[in-house]
C-alpha atoms as a PDB file:
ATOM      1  CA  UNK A   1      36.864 174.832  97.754  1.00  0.00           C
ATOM      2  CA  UNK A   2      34.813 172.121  96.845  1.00  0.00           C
ATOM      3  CA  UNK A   3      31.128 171.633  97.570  1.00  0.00           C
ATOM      4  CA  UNK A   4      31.185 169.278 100.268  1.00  0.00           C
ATOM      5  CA  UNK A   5      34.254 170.923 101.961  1.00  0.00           C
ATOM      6  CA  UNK A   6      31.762 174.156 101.930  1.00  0.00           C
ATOM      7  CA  UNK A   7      28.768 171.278 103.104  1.00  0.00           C
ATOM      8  CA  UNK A   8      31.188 170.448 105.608  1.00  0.00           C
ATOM      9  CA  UNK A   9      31.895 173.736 107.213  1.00  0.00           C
ATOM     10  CA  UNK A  10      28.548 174.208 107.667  1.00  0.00           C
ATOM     11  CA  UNK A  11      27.665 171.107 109.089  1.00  0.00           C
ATOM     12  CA  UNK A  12      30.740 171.585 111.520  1.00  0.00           C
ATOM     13  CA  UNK A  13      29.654 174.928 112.545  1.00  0.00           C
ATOM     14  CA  UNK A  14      26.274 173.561 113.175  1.00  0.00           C
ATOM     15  CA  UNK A  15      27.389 170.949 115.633  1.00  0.00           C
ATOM     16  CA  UNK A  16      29.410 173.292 117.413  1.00  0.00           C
ATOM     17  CA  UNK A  17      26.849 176.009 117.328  1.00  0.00           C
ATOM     18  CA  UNK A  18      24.560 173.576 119.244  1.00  0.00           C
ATOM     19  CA  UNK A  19      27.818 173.038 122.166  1.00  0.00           C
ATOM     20  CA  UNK A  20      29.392 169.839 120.848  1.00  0.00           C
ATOM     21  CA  UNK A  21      33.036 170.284 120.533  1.00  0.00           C
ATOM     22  CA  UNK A  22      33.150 168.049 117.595  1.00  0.00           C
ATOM     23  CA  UNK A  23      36.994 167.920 117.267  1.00  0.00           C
ATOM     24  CA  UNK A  24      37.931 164.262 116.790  1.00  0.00           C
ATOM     25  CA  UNK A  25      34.988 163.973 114.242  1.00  0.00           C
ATOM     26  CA  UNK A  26      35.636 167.402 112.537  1.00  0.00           C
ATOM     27  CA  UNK A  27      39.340 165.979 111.896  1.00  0.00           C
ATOM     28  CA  UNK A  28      37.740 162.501 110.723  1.00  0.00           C
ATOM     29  CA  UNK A  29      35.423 163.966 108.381  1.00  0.00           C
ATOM     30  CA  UNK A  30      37.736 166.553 106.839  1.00  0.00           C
ATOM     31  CA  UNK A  31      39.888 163.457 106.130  1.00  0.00           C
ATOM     32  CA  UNK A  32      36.633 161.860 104.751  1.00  0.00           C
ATOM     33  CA  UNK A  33      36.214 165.074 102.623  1.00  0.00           C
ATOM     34  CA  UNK A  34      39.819 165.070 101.505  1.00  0.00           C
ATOM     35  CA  UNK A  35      39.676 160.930 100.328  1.00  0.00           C
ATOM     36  CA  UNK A  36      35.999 161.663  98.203  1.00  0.00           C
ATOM     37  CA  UNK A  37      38.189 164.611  96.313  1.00  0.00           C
ATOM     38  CA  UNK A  38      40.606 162.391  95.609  1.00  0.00           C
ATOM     39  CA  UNK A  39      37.965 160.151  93.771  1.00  0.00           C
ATOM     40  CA  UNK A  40      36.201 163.029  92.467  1.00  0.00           C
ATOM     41  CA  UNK A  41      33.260 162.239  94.071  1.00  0.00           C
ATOM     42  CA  UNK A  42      30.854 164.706  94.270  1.00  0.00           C
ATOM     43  CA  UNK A  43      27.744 162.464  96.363  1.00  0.00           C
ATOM     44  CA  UNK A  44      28.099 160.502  99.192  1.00  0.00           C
ATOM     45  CA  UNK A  45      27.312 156.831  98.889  1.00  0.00           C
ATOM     46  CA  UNK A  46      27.353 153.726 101.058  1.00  0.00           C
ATOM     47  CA  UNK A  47      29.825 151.904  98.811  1.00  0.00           C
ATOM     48  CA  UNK A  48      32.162 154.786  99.271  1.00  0.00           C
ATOM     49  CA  UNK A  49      31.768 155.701 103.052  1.00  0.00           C
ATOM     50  CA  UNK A  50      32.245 152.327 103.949  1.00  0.00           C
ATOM     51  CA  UNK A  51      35.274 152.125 101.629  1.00  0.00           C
ATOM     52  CA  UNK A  52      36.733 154.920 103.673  1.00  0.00           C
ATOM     53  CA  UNK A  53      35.565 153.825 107.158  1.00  0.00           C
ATOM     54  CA  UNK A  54      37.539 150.138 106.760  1.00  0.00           C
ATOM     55  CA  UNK A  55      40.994 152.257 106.377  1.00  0.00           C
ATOM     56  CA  UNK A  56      43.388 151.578 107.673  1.00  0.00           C
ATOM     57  CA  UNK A  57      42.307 147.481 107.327  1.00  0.00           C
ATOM     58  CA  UNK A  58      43.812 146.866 110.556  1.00  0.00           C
ATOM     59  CA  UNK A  59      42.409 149.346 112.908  1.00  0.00           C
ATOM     60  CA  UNK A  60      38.846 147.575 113.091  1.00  0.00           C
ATOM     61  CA  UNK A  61      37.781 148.774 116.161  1.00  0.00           C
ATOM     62  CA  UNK A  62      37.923 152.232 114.346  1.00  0.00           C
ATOM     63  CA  UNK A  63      35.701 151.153 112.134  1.00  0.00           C
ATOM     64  CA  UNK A  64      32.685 151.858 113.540  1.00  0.00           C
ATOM     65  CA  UNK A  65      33.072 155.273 114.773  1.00  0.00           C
ATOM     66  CA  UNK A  66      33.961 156.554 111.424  1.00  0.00           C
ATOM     67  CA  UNK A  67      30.978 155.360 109.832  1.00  0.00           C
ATOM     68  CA  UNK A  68      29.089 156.936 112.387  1.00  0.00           C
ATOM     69  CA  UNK A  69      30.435 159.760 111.760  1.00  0.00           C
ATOM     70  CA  UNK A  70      30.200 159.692 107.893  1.00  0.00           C
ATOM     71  CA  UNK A  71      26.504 159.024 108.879  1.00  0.00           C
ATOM     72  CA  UNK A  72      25.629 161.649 110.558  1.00  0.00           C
ATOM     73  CA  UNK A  73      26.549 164.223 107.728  1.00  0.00           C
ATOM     74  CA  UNK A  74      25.449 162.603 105.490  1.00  0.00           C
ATOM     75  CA  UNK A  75      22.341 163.023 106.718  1.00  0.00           C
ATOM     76  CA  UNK A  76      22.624 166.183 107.196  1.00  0.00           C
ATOM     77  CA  UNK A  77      23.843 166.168 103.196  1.00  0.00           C
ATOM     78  CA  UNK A  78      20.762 164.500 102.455  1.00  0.00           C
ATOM     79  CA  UNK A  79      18.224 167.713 103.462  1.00  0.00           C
ATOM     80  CA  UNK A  80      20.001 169.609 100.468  1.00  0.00           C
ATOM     81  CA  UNK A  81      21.077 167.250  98.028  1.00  0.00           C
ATOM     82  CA  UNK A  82      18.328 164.182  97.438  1.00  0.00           C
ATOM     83  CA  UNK A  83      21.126 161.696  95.967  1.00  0.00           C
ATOM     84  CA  UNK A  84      23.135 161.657  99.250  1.00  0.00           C
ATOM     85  CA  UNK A  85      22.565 158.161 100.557  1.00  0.00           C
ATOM     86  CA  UNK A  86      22.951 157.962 104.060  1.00  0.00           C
ATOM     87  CA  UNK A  87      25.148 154.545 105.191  1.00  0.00           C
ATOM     88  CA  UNK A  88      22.395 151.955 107.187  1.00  0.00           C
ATOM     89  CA  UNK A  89      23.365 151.602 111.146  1.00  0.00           C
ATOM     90  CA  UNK A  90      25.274 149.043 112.414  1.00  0.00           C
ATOM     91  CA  UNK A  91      26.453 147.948 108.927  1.00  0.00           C
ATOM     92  CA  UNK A  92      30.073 147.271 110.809  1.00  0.00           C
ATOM     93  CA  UNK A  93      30.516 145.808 114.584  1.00  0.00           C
ATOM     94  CA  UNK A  94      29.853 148.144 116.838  1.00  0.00           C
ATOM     95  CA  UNK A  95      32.479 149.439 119.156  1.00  0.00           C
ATOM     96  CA  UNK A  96      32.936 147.508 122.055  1.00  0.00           C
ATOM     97  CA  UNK A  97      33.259 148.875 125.438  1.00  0.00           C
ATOM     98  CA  UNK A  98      36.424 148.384 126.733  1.00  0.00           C
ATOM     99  CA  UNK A  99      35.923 146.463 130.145  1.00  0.00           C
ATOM    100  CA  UNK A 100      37.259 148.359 133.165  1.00  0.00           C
ATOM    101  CA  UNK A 101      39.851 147.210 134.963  1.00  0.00           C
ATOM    102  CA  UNK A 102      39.094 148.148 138.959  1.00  0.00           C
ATOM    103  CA  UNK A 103      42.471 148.446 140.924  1.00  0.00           C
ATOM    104  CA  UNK A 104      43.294 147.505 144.300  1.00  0.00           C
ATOM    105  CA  UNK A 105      44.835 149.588 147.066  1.00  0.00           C
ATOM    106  CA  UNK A 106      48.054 148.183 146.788  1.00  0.00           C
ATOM    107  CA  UNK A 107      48.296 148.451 142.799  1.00  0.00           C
ATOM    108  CA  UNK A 108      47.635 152.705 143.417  1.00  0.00           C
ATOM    109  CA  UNK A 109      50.251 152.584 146.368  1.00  0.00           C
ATOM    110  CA  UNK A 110      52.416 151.087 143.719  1.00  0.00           C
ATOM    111  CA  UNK A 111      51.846 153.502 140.963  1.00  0.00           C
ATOM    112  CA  UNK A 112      51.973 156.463 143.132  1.00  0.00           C
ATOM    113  CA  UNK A 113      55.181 155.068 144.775  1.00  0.00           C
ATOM    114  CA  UNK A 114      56.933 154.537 141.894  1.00  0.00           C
ATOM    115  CA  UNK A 115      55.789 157.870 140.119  1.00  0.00           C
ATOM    116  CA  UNK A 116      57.856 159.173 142.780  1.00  0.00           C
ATOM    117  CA  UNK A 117      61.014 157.287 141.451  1.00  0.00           C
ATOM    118  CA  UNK A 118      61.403 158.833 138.188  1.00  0.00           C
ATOM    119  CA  UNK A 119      63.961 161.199 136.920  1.00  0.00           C
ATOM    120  CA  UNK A 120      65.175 163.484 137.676  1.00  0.00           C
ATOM    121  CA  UNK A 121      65.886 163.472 140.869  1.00  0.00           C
ATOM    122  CA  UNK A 122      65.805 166.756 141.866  1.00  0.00           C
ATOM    123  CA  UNK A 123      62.781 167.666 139.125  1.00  0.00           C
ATOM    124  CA  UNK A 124      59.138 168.416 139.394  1.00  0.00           C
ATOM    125  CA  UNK A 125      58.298 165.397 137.329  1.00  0.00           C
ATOM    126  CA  UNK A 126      58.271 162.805 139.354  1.00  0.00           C
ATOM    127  CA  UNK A 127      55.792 165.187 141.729  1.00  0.00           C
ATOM    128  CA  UNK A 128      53.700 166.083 138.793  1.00  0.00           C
ATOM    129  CA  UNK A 129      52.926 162.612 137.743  1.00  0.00           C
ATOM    130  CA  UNK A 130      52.609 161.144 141.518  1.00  0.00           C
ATOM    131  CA  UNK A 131      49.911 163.790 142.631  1.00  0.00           C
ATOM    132  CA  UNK A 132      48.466 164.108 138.973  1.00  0.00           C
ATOM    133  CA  UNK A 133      47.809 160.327 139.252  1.00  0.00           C
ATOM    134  CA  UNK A 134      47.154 160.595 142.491  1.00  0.00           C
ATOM    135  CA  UNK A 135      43.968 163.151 142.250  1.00  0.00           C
ATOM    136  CA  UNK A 136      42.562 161.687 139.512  1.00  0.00           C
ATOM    137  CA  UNK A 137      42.104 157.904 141.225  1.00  0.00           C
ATOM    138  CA  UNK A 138      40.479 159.908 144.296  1.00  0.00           C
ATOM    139  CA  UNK A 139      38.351 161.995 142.047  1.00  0.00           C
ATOM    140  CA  UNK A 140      37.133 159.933 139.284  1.00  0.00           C
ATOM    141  CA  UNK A 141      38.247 162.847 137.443  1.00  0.00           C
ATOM    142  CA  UNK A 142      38.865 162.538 133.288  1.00  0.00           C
ATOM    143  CA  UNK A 143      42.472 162.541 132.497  1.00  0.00           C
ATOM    144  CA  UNK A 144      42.085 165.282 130.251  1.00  0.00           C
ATOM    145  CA  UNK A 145      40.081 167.382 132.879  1.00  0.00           C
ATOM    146  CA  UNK A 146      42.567 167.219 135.631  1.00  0.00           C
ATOM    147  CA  UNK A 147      45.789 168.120 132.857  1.00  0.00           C
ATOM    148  CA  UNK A 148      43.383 170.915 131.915  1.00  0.00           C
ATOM    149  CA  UNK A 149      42.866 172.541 135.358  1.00  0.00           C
ATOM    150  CA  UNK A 150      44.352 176.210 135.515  1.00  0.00           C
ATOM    151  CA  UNK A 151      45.633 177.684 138.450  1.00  0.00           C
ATOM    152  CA  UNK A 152      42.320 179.750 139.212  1.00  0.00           C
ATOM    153  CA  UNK A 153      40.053 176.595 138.883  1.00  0.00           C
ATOM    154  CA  UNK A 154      41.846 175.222 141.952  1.00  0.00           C
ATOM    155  CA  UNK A 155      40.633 176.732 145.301  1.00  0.00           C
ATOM    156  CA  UNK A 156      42.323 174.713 148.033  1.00  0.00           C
ATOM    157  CA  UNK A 157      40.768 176.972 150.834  1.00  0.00           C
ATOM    158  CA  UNK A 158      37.609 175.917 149.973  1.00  0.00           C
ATOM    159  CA  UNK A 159      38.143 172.007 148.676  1.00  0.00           C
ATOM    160  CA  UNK A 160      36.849 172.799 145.571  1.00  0.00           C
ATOM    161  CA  UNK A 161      38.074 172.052 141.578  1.00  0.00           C
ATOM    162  CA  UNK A 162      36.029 174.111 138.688  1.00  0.00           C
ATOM    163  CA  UNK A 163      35.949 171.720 135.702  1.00  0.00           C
ATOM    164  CA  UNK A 164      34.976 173.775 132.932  1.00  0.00           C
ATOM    165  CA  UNK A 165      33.599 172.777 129.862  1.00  0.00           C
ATOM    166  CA  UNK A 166      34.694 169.130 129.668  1.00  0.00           C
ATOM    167  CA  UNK A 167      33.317 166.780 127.578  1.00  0.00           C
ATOM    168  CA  UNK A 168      30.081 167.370 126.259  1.00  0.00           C
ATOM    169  CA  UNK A 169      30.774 170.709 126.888  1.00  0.00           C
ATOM    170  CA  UNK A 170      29.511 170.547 131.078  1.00  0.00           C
ATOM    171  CA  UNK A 171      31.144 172.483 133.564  1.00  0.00           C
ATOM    172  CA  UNK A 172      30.706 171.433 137.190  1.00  0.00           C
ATOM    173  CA  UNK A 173      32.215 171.244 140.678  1.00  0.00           C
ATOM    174  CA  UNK A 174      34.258 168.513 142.548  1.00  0.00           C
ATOM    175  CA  UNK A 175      34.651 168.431 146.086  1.00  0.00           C
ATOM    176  CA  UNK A 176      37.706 167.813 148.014  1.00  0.00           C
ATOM    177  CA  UNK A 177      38.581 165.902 150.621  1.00  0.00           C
ATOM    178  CA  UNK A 178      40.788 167.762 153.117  1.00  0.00           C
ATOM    179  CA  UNK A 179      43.444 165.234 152.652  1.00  0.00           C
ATOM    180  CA  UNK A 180      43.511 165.904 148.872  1.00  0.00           C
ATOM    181  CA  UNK A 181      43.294 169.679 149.185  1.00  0.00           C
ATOM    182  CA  UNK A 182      46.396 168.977 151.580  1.00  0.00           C
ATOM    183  CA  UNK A 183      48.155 167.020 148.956  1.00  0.00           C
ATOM    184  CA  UNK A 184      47.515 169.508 146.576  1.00  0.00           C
ATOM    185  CA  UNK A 185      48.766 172.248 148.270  1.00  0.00           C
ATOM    186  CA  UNK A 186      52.144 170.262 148.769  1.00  0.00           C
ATOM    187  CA  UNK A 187      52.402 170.395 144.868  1.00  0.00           C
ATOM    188  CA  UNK A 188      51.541 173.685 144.520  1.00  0.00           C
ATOM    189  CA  UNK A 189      54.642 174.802 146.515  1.00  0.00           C
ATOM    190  CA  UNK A 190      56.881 172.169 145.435  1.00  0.00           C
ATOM    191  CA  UNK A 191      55.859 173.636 141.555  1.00  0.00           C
ATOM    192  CA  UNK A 192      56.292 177.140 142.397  1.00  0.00           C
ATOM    193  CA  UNK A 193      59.073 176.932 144.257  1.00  0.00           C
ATOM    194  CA  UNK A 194      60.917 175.008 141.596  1.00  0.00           C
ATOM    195  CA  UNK A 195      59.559 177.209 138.694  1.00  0.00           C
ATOM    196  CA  UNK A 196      59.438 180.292 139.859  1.00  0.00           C
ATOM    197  CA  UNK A 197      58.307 182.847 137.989  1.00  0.00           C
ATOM    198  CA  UNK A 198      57.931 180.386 134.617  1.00  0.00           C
ATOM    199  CA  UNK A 199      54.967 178.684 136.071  1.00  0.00           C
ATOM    200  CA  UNK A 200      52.119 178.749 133.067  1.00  0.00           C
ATOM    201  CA  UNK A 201      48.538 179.352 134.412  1.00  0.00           C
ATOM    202  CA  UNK A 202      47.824 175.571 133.996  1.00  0.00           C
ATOM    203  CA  UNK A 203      47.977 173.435 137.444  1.00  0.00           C
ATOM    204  CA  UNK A 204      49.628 170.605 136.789  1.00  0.00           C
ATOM    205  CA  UNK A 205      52.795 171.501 134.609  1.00  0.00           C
ATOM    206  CA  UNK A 206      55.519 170.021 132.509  1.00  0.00           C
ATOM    207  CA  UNK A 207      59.422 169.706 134.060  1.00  0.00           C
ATOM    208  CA  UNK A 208      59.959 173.478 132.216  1.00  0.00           C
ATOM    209  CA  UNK A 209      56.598 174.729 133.144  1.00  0.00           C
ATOM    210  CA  UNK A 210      54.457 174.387 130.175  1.00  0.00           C
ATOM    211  CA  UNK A 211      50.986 171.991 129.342  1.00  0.00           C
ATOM    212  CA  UNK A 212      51.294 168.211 130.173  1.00  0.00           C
ATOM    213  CA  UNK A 213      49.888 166.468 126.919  1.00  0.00           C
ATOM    214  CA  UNK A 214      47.799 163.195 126.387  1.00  0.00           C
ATOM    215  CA  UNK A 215      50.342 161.332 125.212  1.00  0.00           C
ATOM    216  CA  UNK A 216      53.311 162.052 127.555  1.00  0.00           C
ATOM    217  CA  UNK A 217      50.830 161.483 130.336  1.00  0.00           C
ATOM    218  CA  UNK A 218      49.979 157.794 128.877  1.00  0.00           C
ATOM    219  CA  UNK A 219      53.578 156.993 127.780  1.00  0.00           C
ATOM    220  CA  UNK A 220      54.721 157.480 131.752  1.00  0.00           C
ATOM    221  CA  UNK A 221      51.561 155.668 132.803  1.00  0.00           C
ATOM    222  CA  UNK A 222      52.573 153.114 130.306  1.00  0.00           C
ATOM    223  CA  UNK A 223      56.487 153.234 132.130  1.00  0.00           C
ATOM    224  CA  UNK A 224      55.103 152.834 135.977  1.00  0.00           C
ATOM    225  CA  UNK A 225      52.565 150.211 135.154  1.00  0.00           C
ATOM    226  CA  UNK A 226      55.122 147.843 133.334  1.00  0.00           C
ATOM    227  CA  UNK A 227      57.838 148.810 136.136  1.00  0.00           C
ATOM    228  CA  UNK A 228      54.894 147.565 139.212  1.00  0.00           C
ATOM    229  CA  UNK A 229      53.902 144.342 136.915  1.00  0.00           C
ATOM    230  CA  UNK A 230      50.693 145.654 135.488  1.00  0.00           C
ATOM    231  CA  UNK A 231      51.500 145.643 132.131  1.00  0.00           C
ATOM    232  CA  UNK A 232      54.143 143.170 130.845  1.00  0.00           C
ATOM    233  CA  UNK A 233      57.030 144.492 128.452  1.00  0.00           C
ATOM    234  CA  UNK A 234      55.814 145.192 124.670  1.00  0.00           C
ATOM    235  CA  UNK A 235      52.266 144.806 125.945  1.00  0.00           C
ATOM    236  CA  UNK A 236      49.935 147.254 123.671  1.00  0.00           C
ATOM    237  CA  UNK A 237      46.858 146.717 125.996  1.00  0.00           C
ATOM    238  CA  UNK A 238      46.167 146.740 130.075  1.00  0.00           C
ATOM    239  CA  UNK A 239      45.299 148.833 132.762  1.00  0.00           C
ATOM    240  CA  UNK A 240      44.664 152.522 131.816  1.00  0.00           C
ATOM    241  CA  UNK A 241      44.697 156.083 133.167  1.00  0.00           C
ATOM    242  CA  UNK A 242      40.604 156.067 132.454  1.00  0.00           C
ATOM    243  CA  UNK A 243      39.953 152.606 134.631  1.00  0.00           C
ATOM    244  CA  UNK A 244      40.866 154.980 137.821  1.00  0.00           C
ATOM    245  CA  UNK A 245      37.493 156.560 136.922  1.00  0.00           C
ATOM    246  CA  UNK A 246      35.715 153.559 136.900  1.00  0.00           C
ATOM    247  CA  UNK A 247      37.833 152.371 139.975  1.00  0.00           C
ATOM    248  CA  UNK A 248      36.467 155.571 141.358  1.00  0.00           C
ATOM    249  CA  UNK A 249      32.272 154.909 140.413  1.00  0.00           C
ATOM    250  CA  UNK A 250      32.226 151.378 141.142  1.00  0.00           C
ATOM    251  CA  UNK A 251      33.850 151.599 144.811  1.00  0.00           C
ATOM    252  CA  UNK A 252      31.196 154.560 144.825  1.00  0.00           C
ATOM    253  CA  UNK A 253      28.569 152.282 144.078  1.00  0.00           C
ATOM    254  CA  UNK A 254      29.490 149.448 146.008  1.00  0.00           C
ATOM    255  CA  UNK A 255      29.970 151.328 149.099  1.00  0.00           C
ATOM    256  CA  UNK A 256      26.273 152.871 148.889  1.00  0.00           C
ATOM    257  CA  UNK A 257      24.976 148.768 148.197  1.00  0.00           C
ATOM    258  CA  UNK A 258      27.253 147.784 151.523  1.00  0.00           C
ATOM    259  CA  UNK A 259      25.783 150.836 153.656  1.00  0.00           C
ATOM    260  CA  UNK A 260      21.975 150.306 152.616  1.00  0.00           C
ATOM    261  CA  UNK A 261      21.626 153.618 150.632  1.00  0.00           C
ATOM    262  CA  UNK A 262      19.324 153.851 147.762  1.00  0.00           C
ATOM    263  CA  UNK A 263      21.109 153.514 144.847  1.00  0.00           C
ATOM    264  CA  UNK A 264      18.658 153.942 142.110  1.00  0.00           C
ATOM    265  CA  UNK A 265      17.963 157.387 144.368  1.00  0.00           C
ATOM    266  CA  UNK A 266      21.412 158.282 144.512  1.00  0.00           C
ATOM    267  CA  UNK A 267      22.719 157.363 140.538  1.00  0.00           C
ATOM    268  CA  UNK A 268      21.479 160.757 139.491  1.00  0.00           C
ATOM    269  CA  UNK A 269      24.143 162.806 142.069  1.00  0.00           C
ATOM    270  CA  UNK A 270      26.876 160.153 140.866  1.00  0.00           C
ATOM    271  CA  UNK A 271      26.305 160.914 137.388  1.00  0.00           C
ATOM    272  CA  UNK A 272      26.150 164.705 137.520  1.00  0.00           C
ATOM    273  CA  UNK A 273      29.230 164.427 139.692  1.00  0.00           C
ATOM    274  CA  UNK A 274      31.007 162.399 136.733  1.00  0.00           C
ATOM    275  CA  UNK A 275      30.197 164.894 134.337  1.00  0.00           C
ATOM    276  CA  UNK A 276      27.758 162.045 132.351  1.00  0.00           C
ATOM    277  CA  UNK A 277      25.058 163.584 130.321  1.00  0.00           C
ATOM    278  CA  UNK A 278      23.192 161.095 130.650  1.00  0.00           C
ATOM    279  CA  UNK A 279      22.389 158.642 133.588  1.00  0.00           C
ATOM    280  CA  UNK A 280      22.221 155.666 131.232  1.00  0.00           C
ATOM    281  CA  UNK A 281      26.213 156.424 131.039  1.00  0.00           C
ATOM    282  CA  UNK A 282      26.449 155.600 134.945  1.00  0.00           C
ATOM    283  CA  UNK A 283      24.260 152.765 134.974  1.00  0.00           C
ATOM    284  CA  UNK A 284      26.808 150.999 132.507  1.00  0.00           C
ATOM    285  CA  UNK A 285      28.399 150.258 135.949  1.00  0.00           C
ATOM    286  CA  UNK A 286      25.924 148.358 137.328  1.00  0.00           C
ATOM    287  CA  UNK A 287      26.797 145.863 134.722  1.00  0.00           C
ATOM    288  CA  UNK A 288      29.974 146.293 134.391  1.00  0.00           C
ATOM    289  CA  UNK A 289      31.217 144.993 137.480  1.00  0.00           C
ATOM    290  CA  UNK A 290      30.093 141.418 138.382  1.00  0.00           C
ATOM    291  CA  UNK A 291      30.953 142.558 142.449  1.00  0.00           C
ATOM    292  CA  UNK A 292      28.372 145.387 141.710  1.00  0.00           C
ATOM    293  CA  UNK A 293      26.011 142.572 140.437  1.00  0.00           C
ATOM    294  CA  UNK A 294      26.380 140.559 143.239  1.00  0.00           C
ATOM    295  CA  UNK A 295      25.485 143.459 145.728  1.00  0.00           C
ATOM    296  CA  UNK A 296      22.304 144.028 143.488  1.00  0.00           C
ATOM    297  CA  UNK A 297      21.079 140.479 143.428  1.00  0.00           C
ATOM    298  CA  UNK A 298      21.490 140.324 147.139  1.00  0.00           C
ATOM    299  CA  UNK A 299      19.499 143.111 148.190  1.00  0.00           C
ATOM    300  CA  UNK A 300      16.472 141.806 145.124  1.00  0.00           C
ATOM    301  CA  UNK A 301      16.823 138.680 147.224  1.00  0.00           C
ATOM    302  CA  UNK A 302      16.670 140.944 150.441  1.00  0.00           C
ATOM    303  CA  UNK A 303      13.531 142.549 149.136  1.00  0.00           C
ATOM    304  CA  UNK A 304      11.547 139.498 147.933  1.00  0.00           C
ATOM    305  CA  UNK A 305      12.163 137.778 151.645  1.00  0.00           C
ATOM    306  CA  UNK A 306      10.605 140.494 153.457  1.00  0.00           C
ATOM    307  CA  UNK A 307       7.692 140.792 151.353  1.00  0.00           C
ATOM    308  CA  UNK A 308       4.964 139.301 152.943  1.00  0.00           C
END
């Protein structure tokens, strides 16, 4: 084992030990690792981590986040081994926030609806994917939180889901509506009675009963949005699973502008109940959404009328 393969299982056992699941970057820098061995390359320099952060040369919007990542052990390099030079920030583009896309009613009737047309038939696919979809537009709920629910973190007596160490390692509660606890129930039955007794302990299941993945999940959301018209044959960008979250925070927020609730007052609760660890995350929103900027120049203008 080389040095800074040992430097790097400490510094991954480090992050983790502090509650960062550090998975993504742990299998970024252990390619890092593995592309300074085959240099022979003992220090970390700025010529070399941004050699390895621009690969693949066609993936720029990578770019970015690797560095960052290279960055931040290299600084931790840096406390044991003076020569380490740690790469300057924003020495590439930063990443750029991928603008939400904020569906209308009709474009979730669609997806729903034709979630319900897929094959088979007589499966529990087309069931999974149309209530799966269906909770997480409702919810604001991350895709990978509601594929991860297990049987025992939905109580539908109470209208409650246990999200359990999502990301950033936060575990919290979502309410449900009784409608959704309903709807919920429906697909409980429908999955039980179809599985049987090869039902895994995860909620939302596969056609034989096991995990849904990430990217079986996008590949049929990819399927039903080209089928409605949201995405156009061959298209590699569009609507996503994640814009039903911000579907879900920015109807929040505009419905608490429209009913004269204190926003700024109310942020806090929105953010908590979107798992952000930070409020900063939520206000993104704000800013996001020109309707959402509308509704918060009107009520400055509002408040600068009725002062006397």
């Amino acid at each position: 084992m080389t040095d800074l393969r040992f430097a790097l299982e400490r510094y991954l056992s480090m992050r983790q030990g502090f509650g960062y699941k550090y998975l993504q970057q742990a299998r970024r820098l252990a390619d890092f690792v593995a592309f300074m061995e085959a240099r022979k390359a003992t220090v970390i320099t700025t010529k070399l981590a941004l050699e390895w952060a621009t690969l693949p040369p066609d993936r720029h919007a990578s770019w970015a986040l690797r560095l960052t990542d290279v960055r931040g052990f290299a600084r931790h390099l840096a406390n044991f081994d003076p020569a380490t030079e740690t790469p300057p920030a924003r020495l590439l583009p930063p990443l750029k926030r991928a603008k939400p896309y904020i569906y209308n009613d009709a474009e979730i009737i669609g997806l729903l609806a034709a979630a319900l047309a897929l094959p088979p038939a007589n499966g529990l696919r087309r069931w999974t994917y149309h209530y799966l979809f269906g909770l997480i537009a409702v919810t604001g709920m991350r895709l990978s939180e509601a594929i991860g629910l297990q049987r025992g973190d939905v109580d539908l007596d109470e209208g409650v889901l246990v999200i359990r160490e999502s990301k950033f390692g936060k575990s919290r509660l979502i309410p449900l509506h009784p409608t959704t606890s309903a709807a919920l129930r429906c697909y409980a039955e429908r999955r039980d009675a179809h599985l049987g007794s090869r039902c895994s302990a995860y909620f939302f299941v596969a056609e034989r009963g096991g995990r849904l993945l990430h990217q079986y999940v996008h590949r049929v959301f990819w399927r039903l949005s080209r089928k409605i018209g949201l995405r156009r044959p061959g298209d590699h960008t569009g609507p996503r699973v994640h814009d039903f979250r911000h579907r879900f925070a920015i109807r929040t927020l505009l419905g608490w502008y429209r009913d004269g609730i204190d926003v700024e007052q109310r942020l806090p609760t929105l953010s908590t109940y979107l798992g952000h660890t930070c409020v900063r995350d939520t206000y993104w929103y704000l800013s996001a959404c020109p309707e959402l900027m509308q509704e918060a120049a009107r009520r400055l203008d509002r408040w600068w009328e009725a002062k006397p």
